[in-house]
N, C-alpha and C. Protein backbone atom coordinates (compact mmCIF):
# COMPACT_ATOMS: atom_id res chain seq x y z
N UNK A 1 177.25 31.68 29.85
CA UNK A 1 178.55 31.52 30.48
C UNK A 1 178.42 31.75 31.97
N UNK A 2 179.27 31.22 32.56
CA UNK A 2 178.98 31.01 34.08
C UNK A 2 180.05 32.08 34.70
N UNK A 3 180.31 33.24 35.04
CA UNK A 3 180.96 34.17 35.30
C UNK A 3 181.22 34.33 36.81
N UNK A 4 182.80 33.58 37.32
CA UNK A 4 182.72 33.66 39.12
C UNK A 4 184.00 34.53 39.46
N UNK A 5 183.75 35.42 40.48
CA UNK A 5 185.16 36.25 40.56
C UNK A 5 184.95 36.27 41.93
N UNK A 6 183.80 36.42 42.73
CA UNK A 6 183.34 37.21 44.25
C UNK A 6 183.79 36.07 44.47
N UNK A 7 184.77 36.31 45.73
CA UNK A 7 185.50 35.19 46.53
C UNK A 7 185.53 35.17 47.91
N UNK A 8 184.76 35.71 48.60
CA UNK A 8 184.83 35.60 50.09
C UNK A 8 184.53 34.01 51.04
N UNK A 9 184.90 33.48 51.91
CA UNK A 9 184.77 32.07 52.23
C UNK A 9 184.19 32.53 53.04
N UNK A 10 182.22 31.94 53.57
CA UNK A 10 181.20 31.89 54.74
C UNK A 10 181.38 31.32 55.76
N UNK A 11 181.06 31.37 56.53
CA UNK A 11 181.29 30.78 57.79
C UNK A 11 180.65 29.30 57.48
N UNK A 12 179.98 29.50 56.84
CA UNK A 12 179.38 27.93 56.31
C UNK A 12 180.49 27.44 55.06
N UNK A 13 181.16 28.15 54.70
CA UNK A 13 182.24 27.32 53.65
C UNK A 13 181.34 27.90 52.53
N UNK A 14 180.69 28.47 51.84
CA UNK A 14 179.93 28.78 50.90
C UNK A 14 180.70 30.15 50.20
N UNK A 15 180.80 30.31 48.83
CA UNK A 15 181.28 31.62 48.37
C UNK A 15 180.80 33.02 48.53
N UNK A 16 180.94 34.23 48.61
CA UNK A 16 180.44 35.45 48.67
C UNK A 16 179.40 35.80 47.71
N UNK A 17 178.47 36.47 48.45
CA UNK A 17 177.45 36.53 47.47
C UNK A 17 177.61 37.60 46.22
N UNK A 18 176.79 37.52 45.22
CA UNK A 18 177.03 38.69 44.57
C UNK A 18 175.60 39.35 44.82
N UNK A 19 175.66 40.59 45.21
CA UNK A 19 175.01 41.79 45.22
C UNK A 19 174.14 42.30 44.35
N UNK A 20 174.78 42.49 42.85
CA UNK A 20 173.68 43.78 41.88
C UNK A 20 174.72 43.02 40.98
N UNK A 21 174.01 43.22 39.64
CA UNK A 21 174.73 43.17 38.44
C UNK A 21 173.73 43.96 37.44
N UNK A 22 174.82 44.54 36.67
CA UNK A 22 173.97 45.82 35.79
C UNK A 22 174.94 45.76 34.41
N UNK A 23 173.86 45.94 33.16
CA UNK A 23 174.33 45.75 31.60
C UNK A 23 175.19 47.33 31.57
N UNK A 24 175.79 47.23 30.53
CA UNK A 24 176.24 48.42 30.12
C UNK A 24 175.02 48.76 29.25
N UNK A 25 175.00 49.98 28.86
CA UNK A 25 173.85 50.59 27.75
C UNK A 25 173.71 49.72 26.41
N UNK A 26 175.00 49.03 25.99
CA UNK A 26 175.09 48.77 24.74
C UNK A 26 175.10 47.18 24.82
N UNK A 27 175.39 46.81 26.25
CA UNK A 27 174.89 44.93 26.36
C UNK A 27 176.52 44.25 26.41
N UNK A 28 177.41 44.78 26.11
CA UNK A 28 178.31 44.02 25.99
C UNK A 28 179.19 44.02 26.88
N UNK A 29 179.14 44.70 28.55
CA UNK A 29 179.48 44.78 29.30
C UNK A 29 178.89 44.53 30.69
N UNK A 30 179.19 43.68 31.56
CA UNK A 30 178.37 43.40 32.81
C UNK A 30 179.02 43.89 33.63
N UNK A 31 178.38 44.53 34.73
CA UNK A 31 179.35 44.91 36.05
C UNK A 31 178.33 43.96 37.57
N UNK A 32 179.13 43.70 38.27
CA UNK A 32 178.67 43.14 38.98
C UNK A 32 179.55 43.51 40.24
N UNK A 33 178.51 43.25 41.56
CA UNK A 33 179.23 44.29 43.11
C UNK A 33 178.71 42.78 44.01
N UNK A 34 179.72 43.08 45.30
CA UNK A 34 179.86 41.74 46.02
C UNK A 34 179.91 41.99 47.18
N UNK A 35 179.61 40.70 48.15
CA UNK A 35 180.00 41.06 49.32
C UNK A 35 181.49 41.05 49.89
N UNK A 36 182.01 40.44 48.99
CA UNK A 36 183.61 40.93 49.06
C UNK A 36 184.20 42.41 48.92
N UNK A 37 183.36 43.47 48.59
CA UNK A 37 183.72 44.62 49.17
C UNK A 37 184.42 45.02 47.01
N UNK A 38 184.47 44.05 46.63
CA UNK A 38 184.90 44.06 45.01
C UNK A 38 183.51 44.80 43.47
N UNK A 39 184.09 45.52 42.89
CA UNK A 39 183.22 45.55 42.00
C UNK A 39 183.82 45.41 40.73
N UNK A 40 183.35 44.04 39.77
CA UNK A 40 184.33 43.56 38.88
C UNK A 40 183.47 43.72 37.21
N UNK A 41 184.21 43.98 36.27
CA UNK A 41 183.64 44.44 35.14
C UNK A 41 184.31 42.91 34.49
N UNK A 42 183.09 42.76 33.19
CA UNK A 42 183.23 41.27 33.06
C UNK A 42 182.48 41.66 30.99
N UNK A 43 183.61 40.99 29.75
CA UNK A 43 183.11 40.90 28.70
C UNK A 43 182.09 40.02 28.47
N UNK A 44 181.04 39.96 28.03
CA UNK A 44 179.57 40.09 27.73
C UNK A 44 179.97 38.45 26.91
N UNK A 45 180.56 39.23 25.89
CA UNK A 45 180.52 38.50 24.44
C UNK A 45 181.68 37.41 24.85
N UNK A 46 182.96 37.45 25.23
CA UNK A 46 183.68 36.19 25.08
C UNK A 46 183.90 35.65 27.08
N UNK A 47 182.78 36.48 27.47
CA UNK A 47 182.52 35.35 28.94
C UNK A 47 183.53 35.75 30.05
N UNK A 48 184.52 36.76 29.85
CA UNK A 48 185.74 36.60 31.19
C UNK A 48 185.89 38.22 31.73
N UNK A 49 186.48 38.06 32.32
CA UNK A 49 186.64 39.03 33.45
C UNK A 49 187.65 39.89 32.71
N UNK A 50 187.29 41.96 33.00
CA UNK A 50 188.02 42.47 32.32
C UNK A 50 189.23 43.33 33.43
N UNK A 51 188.21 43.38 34.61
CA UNK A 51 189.16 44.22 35.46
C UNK A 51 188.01 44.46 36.84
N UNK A 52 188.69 44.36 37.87
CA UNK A 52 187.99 44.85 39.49
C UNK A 52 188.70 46.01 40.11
N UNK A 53 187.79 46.71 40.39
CA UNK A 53 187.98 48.48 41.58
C UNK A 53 188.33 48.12 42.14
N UNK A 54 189.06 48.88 43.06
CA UNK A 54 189.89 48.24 44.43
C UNK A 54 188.49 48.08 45.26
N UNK A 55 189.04 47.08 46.33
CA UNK A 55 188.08 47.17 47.50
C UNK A 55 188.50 48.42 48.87
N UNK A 56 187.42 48.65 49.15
CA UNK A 56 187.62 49.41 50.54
C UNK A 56 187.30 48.88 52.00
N UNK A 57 187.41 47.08 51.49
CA UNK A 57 186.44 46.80 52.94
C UNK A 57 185.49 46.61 53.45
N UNK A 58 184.48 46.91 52.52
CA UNK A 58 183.12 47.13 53.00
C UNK A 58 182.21 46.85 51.47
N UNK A 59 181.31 45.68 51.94
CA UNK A 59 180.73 45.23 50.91
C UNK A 59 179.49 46.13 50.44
N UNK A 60 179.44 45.94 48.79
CA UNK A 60 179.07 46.80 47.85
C UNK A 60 177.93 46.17 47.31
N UNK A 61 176.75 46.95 47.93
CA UNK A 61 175.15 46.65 47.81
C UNK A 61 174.53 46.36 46.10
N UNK A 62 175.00 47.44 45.75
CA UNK A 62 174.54 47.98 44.17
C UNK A 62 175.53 48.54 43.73
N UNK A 63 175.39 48.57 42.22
CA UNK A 63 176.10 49.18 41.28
C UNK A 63 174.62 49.88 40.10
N UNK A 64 175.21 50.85 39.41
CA UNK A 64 174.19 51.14 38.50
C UNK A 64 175.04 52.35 37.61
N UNK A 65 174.74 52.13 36.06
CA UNK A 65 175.61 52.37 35.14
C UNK A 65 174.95 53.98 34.34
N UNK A 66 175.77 54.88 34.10
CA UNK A 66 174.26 55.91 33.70
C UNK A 66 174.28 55.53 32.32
N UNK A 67 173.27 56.51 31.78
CA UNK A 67 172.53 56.03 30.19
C UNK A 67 173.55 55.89 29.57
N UNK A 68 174.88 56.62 29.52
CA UNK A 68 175.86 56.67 28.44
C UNK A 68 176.80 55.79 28.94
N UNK A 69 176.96 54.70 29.89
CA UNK A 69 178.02 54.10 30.08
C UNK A 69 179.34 54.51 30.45
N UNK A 70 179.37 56.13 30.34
CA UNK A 70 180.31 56.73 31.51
C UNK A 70 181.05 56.81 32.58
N UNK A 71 179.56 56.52 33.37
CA UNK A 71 180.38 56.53 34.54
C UNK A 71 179.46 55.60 35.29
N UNK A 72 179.90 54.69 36.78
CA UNK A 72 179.54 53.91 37.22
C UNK A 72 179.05 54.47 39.03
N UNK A 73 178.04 54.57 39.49
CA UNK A 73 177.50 54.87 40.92
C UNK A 73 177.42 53.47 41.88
N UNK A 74 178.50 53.65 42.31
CA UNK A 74 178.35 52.64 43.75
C UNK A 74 177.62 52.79 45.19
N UNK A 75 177.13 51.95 45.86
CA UNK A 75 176.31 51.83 47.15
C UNK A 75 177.03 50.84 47.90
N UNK A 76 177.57 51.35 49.16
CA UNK A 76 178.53 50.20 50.13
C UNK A 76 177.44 50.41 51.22
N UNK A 77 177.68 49.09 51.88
CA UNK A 77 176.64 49.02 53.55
C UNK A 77 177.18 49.53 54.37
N UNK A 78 178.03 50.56 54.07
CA UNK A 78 178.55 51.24 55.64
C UNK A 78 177.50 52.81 55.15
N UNK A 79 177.09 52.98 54.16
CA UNK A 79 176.09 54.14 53.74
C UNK A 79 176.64 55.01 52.80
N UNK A 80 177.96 54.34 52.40
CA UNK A 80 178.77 55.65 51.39
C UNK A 80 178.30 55.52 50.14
N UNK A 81 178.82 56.10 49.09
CA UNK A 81 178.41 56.26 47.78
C UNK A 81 179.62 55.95 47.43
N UNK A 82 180.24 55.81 46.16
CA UNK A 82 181.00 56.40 45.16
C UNK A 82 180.74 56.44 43.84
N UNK A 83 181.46 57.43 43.08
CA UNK A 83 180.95 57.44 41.79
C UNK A 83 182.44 57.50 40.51
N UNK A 84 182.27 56.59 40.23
CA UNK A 84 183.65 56.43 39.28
C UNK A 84 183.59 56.77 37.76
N UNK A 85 184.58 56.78 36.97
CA UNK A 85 184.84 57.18 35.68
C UNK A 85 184.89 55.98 35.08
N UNK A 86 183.99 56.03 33.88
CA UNK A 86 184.23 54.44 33.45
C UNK A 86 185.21 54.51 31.80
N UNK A 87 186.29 54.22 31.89
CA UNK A 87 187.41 54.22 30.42
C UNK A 87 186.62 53.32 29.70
N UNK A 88 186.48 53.19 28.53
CA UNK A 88 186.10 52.03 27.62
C UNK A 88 186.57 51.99 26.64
């Protein structure tokens, strides 16, 4: 399945790139981080989009999920971190 959410328009007319994309532990969850400053969680199994973090502005290098699918560690290019709670 072809999965598009990152929407930023390039100065060349081209879409925003995507960054990192990382499985959940159990496969049935993708998260993926953008240069749209977005980090959007996306179902595995029926292909669509489940929900996006707010943005802060500042595009989001990596994402990375810990062993238990918990919780989610973000990397933005201004040098910050965050680290979120993941509901499932």
């Amino acid at each position: 399945a072809k999965l598009t959410g990152h929407q930023v328009s390039q100065p060349d007319g081209s879409a925003a790139n995507v960054e990192d994309v990382v499985f959940s532990p159990y496969g049935h969850l993708l998260v993926s981080s953008g240069i749209d400053g977005t980090i959007r969680f996306w179902d595995v199994d029926q292909g669509k989009a489940l929900r996006t973090l707010p943005s802060y502005g500042v595009p989001v290098g990596s994402v990375v999920l810990s062993s238990d699918g918990r919780y989610l560690a973000s990397a933005e290019y201004d040098g910050s971190y965050r680290l979120w709670g993941i509901q499932h």
